[in-house]
PDB file of N, CA and C in Angstrom:
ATOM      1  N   UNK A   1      77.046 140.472  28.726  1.00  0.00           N
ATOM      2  CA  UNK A   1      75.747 140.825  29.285  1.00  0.00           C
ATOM      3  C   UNK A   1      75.857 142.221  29.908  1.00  0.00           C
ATOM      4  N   UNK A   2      75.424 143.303  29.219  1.00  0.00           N
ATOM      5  CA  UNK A   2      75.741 144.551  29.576  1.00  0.00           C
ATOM      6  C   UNK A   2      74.315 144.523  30.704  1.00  0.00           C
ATOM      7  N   UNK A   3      73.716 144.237  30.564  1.00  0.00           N
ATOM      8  CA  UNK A   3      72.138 144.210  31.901  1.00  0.00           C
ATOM      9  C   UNK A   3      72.410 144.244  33.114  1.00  0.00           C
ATOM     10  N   UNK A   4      73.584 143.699  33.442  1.00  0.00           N
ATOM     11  CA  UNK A   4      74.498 143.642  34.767  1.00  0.00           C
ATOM     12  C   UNK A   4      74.760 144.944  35.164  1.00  0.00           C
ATOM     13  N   UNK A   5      75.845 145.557  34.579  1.00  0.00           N
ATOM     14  CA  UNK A   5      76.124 147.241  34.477  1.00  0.00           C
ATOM     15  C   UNK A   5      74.812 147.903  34.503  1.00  0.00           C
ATOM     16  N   UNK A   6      74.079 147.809  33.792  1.00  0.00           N
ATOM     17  CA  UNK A   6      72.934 148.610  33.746  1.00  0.00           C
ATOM     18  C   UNK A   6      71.754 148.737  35.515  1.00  0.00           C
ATOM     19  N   UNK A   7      71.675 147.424  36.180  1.00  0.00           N
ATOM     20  CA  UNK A   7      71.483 147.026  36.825  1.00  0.00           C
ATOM     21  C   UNK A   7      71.947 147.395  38.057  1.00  0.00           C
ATOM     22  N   UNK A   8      73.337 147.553  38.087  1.00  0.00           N
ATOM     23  CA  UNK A   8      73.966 148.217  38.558  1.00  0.00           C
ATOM     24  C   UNK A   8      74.109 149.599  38.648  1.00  0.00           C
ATOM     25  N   UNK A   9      73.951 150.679  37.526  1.00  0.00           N
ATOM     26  CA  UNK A   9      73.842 151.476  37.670  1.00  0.00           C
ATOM     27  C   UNK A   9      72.196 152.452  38.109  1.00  0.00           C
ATOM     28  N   UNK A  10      71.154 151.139  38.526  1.00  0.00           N
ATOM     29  CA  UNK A  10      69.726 151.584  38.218  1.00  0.00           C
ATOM     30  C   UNK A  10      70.208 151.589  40.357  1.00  0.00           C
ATOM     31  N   UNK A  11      70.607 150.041  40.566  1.00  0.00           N
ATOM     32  CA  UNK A  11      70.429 150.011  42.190  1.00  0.00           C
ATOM     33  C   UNK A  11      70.891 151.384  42.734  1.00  0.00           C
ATOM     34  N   UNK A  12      72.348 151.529  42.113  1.00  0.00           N
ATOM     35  CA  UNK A  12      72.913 152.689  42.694  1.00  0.00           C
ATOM     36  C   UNK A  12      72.222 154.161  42.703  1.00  0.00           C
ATOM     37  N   UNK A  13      71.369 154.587  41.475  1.00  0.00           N
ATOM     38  CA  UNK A  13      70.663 155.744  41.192  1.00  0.00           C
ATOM     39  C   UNK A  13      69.695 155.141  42.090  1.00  0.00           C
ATOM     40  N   UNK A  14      68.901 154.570  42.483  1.00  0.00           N
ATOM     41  CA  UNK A  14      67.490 154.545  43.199  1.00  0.00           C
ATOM     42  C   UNK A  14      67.794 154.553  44.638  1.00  0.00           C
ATOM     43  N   UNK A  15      69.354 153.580  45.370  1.00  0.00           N
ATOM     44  CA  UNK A  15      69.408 153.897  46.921  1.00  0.00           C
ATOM     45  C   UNK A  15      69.869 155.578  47.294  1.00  0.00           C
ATOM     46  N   UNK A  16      71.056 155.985  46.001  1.00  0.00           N
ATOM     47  CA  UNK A  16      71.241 157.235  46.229  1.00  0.00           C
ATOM     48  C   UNK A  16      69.988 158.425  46.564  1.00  0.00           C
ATOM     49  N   UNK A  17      68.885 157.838  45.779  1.00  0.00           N
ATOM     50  CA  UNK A  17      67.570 158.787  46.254  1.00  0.00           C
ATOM     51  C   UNK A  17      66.692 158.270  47.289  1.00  0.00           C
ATOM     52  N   UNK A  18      67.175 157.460  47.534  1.00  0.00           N
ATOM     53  CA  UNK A  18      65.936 157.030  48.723  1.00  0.00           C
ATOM     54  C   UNK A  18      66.314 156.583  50.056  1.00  0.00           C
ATOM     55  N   UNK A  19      67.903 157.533  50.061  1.00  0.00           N
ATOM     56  CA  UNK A  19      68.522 158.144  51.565  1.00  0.00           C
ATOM     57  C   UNK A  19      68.076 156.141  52.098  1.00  0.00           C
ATOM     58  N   UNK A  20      68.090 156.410  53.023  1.00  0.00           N
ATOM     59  CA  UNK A  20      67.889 155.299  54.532  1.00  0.00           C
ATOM     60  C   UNK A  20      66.747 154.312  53.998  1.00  0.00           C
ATOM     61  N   UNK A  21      65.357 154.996  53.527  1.00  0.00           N
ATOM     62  CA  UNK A  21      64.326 154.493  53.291  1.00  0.00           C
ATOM     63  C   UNK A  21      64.220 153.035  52.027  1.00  0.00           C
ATOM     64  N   UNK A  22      63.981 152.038  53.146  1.00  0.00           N
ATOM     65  CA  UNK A  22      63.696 150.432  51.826  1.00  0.00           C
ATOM     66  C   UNK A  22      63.073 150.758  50.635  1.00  0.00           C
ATOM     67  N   UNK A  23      63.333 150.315  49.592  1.00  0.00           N
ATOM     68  CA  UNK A  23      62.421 150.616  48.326  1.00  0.00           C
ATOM     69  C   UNK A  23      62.161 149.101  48.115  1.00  0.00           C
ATOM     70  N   UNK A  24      60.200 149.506  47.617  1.00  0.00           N
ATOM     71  CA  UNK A  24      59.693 148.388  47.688  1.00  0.00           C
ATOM     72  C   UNK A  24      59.449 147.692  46.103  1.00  0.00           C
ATOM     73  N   UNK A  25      59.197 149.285  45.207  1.00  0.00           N
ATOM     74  CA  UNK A  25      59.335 148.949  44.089  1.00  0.00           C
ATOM     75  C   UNK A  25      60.321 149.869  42.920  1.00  0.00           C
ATOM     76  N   UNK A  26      60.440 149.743  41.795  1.00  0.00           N
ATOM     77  CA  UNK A  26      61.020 150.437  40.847  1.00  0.00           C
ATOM     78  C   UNK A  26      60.649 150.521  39.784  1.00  0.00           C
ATOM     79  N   UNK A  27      60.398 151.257  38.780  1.00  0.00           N
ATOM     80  CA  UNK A  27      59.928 151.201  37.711  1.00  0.00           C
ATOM     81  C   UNK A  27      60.655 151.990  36.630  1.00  0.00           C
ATOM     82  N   UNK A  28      60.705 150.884  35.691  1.00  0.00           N
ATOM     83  CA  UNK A  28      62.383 151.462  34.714  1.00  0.00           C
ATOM     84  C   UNK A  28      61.429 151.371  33.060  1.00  0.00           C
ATOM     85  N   UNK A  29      61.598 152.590  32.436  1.00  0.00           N
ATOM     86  CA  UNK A  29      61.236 152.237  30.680  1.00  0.00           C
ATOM     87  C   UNK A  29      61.966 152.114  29.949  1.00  0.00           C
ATOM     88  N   UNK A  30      62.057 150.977  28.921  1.00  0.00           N
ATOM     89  CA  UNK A  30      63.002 150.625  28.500  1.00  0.00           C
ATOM     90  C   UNK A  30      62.299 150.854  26.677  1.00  0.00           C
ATOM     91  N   UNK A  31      63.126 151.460  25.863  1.00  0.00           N
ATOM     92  CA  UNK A  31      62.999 151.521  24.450  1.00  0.00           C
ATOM     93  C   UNK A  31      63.244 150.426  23.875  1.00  0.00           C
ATOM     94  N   UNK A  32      62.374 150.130  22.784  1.00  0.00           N
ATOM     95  CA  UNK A  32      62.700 148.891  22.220  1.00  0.00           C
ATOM     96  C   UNK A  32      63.659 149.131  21.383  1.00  0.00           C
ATOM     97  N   UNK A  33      64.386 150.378  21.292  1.00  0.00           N
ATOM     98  CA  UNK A  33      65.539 150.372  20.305  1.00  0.00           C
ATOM     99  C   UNK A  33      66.872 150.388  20.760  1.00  0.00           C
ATOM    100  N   UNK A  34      66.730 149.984  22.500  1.00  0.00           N
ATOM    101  CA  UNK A  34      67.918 150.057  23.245  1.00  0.00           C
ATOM    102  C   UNK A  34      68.848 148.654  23.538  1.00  0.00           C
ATOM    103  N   UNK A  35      68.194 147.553  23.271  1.00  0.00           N
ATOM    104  CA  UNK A  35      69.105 146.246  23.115  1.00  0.00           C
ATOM    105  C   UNK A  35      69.060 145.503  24.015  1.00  0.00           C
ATOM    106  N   UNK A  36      68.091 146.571  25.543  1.00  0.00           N
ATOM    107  CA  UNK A  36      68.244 145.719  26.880  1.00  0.00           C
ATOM    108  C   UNK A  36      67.428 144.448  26.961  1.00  0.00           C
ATOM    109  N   UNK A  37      67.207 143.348  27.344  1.00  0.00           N
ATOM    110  CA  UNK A  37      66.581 142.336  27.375  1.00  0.00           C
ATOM    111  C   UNK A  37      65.902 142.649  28.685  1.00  0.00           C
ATOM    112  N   UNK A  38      64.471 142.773  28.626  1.00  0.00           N
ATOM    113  CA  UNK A  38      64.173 142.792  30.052  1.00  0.00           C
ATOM    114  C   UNK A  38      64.495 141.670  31.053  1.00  0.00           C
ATOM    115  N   UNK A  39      64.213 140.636  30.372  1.00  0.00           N
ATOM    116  CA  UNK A  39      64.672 138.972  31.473  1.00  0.00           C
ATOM    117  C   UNK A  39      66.128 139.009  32.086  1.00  0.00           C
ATOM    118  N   UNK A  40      66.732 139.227  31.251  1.00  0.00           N
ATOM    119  CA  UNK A  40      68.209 139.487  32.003  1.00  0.00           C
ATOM    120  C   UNK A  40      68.328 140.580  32.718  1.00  0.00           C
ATOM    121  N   UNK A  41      67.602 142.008  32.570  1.00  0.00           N
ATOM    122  CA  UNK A  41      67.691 143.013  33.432  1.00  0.00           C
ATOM    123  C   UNK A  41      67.438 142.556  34.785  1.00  0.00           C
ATOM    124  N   UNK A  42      66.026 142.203  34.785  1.00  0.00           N
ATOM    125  CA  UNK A  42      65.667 141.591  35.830  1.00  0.00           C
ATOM    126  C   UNK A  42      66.380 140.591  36.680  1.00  0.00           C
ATOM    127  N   UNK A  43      66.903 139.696  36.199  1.00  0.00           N
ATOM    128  CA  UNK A  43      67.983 138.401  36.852  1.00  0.00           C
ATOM    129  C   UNK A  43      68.932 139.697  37.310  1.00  0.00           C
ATOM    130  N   UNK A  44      69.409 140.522  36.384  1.00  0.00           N
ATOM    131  CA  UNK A  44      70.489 140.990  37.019  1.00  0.00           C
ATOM    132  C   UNK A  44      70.304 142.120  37.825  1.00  0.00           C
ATOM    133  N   UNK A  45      68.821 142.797  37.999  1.00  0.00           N
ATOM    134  CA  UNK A  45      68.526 143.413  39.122  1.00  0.00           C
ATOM    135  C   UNK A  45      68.400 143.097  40.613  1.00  0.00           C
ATOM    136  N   UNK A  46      67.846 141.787  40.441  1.00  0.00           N
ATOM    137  CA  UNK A  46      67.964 141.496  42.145  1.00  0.00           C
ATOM    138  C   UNK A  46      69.602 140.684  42.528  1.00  0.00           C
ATOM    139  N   UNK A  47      70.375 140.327  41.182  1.00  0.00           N
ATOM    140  CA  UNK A  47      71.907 140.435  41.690  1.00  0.00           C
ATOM    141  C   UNK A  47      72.370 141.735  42.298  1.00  0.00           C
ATOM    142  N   UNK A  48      72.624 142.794  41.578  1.00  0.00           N
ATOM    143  CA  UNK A  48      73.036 144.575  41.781  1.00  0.00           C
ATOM    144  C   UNK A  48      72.171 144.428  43.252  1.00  0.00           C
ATOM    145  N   UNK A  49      70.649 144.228  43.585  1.00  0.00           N
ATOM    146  CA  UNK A  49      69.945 144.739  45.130  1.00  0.00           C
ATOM    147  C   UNK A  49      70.915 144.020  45.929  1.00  0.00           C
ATOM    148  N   UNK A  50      71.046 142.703  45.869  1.00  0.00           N
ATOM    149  CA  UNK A  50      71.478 142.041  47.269  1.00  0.00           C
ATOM    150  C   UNK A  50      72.006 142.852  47.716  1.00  0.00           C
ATOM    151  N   UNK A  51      72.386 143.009  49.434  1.00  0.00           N
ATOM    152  CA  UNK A  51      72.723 143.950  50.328  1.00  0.00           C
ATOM    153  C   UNK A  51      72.619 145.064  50.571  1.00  0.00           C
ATOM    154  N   UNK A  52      71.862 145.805  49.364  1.00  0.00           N
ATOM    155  CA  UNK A  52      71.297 147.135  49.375  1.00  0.00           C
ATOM    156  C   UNK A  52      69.577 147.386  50.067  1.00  0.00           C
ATOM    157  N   UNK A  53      69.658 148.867  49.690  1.00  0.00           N
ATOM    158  CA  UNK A  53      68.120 149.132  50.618  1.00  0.00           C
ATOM    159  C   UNK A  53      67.102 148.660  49.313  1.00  0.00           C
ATOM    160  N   UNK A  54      67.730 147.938  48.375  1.00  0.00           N
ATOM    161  CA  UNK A  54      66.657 147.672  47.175  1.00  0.00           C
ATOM    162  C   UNK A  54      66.155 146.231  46.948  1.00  0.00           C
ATOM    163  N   UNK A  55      66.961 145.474  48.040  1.00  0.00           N
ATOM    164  CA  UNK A  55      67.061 144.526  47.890  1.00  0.00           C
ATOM    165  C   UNK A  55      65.869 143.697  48.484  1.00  0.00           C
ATOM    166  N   UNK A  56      64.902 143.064  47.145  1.00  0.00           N
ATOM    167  CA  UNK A  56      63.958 142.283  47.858  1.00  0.00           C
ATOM    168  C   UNK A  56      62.695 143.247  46.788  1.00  0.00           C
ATOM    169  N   UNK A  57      63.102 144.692  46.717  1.00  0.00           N
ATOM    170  CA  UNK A  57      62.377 145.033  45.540  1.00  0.00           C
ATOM    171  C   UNK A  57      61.803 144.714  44.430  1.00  0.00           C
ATOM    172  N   UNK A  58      60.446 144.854  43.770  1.00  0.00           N
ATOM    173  CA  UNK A  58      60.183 144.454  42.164  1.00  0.00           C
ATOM    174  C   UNK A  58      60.413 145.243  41.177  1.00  0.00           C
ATOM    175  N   UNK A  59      60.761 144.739  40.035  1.00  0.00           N
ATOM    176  CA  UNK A  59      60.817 145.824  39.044  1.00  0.00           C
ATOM    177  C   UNK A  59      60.151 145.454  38.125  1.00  0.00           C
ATOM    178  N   UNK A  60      59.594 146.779  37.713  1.00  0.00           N
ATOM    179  CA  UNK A  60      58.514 146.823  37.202  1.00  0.00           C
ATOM    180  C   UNK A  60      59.426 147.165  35.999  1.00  0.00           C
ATOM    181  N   UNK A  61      58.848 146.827  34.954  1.00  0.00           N
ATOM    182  CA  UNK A  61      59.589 147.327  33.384  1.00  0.00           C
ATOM    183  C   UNK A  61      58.393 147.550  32.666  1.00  0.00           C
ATOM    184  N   UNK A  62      58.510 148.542  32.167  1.00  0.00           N
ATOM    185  CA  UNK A  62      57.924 149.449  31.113  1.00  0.00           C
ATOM    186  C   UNK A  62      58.483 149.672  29.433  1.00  0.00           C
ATOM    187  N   UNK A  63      57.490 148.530  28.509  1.00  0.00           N
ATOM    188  CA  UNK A  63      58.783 148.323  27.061  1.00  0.00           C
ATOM    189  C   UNK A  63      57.835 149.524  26.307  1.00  0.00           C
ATOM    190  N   UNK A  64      58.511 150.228  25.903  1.00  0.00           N
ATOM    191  CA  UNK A  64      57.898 151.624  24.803  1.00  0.00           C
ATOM    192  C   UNK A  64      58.542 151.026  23.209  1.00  0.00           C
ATOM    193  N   UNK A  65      57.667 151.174  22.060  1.00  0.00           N
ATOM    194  CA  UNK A  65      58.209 150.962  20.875  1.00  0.00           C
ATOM    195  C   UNK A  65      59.235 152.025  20.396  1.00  0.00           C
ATOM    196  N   UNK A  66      59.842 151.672  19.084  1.00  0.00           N
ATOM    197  CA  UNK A  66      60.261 153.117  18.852  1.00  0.00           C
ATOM    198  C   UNK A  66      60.221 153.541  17.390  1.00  0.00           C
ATOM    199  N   UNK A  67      60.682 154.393  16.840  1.00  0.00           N
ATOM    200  CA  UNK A  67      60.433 155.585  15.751  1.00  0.00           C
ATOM    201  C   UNK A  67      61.728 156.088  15.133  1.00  0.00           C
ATOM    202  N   UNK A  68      61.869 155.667  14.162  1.00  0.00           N
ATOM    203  CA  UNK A  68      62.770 155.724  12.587  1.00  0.00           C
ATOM    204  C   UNK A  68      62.390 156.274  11.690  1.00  0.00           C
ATOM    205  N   UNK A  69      62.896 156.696  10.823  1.00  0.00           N
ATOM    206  CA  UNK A  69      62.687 157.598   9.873  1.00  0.00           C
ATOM    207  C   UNK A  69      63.489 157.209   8.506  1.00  0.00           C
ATOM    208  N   UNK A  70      63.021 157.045   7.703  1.00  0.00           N
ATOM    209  CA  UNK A  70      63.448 156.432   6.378  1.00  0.00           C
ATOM    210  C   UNK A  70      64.486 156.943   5.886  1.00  0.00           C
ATOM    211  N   UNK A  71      65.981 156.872   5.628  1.00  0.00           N
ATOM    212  CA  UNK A  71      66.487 157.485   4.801  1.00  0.00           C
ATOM    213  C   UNK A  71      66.016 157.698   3.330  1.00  0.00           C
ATOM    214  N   UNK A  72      65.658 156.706   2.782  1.00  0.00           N
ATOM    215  CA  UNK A  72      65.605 156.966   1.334  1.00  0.00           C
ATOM    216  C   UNK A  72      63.807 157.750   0.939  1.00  0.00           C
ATOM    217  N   UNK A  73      62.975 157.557   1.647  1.00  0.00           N
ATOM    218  CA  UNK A  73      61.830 158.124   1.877  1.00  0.00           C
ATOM    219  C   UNK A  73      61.169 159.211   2.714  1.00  0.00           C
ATOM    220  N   UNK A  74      61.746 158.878   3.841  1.00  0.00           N
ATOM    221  CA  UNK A  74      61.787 160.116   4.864  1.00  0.00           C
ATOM    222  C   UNK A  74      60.639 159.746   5.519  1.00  0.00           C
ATOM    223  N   UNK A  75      59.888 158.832   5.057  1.00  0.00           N
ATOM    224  CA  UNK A  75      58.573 158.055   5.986  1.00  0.00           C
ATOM    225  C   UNK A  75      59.293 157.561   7.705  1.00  0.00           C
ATOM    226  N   UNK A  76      58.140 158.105   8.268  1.00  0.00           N
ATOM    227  CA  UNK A  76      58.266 157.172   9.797  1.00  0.00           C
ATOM    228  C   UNK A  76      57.797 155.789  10.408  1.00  0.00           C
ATOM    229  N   UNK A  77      58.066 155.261  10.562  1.00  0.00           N
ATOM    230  CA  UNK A  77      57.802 153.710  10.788  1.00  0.00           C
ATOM    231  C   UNK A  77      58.112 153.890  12.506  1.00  0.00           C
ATOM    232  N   UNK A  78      57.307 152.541  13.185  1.00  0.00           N
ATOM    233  CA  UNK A  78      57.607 152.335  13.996  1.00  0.00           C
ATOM    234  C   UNK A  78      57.905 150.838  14.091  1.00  0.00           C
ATOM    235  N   UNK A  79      59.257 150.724  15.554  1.00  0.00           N
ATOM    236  CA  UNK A  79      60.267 149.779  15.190  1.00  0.00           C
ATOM    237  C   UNK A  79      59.793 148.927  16.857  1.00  0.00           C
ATOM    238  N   UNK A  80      59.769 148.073  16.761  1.00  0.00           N
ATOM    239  CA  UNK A  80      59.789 147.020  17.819  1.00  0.00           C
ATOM    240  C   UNK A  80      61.213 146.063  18.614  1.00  0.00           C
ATOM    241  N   UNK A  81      62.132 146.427  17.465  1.00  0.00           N
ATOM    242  CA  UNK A  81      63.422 146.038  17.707  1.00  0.00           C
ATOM    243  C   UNK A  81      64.472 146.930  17.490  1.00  0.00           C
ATOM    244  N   UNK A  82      65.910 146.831  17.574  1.00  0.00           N
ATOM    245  CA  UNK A  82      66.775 147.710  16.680  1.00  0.00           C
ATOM    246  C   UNK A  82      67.047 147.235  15.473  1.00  0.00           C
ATOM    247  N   UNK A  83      66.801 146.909  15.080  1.00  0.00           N
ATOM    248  CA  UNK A  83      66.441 146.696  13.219  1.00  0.00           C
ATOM    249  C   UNK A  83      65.544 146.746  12.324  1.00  0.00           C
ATOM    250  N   UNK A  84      65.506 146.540  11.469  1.00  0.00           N
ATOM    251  CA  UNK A  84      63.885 147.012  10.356  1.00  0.00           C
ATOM    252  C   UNK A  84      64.141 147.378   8.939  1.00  0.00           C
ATOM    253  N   UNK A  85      63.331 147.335   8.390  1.00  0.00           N
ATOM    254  CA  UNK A  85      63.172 147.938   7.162  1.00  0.00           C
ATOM    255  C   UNK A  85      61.857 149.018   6.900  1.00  0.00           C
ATOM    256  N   UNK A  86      61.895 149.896   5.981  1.00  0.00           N
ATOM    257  CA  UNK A  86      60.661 150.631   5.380  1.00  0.00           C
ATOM    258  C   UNK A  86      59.903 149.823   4.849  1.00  0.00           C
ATOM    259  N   UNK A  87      58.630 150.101   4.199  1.00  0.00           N
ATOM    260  CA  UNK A  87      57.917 149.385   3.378  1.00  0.00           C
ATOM    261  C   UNK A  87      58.470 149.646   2.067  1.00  0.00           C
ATOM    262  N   UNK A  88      58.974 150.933   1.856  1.00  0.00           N
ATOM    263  CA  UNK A  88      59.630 151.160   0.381  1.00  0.00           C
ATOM    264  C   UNK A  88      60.555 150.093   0.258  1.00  0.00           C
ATOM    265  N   UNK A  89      61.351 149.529   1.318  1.00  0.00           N
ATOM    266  CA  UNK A  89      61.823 148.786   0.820  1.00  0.00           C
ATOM    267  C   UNK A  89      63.644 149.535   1.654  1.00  0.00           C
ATOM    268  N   UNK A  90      63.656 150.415   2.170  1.00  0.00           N
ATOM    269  CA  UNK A  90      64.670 151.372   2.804  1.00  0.00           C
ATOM    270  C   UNK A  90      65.324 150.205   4.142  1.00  0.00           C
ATOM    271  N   UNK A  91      66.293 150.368   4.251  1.00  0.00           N
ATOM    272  CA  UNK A  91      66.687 149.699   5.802  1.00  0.00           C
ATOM    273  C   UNK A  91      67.727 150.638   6.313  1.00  0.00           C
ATOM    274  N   UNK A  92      68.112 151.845   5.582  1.00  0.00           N
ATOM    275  CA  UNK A  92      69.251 152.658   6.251  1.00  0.00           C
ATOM    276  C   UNK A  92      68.206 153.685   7.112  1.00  0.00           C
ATOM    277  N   UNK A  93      68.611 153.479   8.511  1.00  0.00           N
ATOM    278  CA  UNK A  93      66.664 154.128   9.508  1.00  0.00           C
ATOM    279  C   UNK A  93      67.619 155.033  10.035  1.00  0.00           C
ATOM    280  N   UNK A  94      67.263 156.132  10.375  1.00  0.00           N
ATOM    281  CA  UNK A  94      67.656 157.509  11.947  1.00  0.00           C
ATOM    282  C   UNK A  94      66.646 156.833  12.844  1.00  0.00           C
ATOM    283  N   UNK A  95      66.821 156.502  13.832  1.00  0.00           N
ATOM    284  CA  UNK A  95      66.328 156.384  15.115  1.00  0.00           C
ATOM    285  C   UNK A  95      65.942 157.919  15.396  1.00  0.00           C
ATOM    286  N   UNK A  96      64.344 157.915  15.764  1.00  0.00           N
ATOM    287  CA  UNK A  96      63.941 159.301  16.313  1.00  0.00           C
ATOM    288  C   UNK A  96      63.762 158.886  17.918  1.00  0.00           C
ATOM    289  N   UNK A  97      63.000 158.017  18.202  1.00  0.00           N
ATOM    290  CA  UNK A  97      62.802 157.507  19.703  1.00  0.00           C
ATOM    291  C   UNK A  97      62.767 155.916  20.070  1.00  0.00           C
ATOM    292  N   UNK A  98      62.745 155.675  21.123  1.00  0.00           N
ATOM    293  CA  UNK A  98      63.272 154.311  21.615  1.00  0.00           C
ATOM    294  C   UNK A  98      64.247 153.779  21.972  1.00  0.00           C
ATOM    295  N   UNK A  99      65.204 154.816  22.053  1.00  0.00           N
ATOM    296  CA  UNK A  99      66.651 154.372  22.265  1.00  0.00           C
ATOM    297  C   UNK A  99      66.630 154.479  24.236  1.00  0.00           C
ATOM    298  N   UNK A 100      65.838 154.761  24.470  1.00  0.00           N
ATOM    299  CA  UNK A 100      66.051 155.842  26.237  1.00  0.00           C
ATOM    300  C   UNK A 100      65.750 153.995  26.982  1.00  0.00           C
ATOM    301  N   UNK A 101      66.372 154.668  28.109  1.00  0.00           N
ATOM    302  CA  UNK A 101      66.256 153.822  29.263  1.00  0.00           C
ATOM    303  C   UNK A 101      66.435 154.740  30.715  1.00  0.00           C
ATOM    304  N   UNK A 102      64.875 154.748  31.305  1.00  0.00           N
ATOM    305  CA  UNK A 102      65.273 155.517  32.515  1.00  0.00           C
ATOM    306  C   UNK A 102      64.457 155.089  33.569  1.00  0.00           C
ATOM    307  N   UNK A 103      65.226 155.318  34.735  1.00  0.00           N
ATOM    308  CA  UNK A 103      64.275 155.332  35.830  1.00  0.00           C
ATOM    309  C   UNK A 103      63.065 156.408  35.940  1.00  0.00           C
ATOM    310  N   UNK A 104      61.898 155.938  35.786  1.00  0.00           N
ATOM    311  CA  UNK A 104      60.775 156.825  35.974  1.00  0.00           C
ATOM    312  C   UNK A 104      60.625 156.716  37.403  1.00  0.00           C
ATOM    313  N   UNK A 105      59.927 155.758  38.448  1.00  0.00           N
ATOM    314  CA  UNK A 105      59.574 155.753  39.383  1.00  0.00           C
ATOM    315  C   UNK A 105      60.493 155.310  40.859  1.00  0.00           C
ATOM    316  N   UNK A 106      60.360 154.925  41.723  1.00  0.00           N
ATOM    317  CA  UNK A 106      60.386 154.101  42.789  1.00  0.00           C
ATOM    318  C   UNK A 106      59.524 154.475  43.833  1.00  0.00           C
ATOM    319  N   UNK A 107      58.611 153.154  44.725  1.00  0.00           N
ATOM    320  CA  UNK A 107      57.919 152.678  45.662  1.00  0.00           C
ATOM    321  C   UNK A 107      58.830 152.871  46.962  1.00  0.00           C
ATOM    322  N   UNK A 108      58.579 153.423  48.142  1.00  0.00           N
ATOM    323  CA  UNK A 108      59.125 153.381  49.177  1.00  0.00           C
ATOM    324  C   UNK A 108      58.476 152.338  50.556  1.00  0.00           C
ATOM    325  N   UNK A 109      59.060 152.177  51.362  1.00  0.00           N
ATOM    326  CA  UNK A 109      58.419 151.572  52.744  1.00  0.00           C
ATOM    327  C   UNK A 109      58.053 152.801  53.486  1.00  0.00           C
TER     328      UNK A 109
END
């Protein structure tokens, strides 16, 4: 369950910016071509808060689709998962977008 790590690395980036001050919320976008499960992010976000200034926080998740590009066609499709096929019939894809996972926001007290 990599969501843990990830989770971990979201608590740590959001108390590092928000000095002393409780954070009430967070808001993370997640690509659908990145593998994260939001349900487990979440379980494993308010594990990573306990004892931090994040702790008790919501997170808000933000799922964006994403954008492949056909090898054998060069057509763009958009992908809802990390896998797929073209309509030609192609499944060897370049990922153009959806792969990102970032903190966009956080809510303060």
């Amino acid at each position: 369950m990599h969501e843990l790590g990830i989770a971990v690395e979201v608590v740590g980036a959001v108390s590092a910016r928000a000095g002393k001050n409780r954070v009430k919320r967070v808001i993370v976008q997640i690509g659908a071509l990145c593998a994260v499960l939001p349900d487990a992010l979440r379980f494993c976000f308010d594990l990573a808060a306990e004892g931090t200034i994040v702790q008790g926080a919501k997170l808000e998740i933000l799922l964006g689709p994403g954008r492949a590009r056909c090898r054998a066609c060069s057509s763009e499709l958009e992908l809802f998962r990390p896998f797929g096929s073209c309509p030609c019939g192609g499944t060897e894809l370049d990922f153009l977008t959806g792969d990102e996972l970032r903190v966009c926001a956080m809510e303060l007290e």
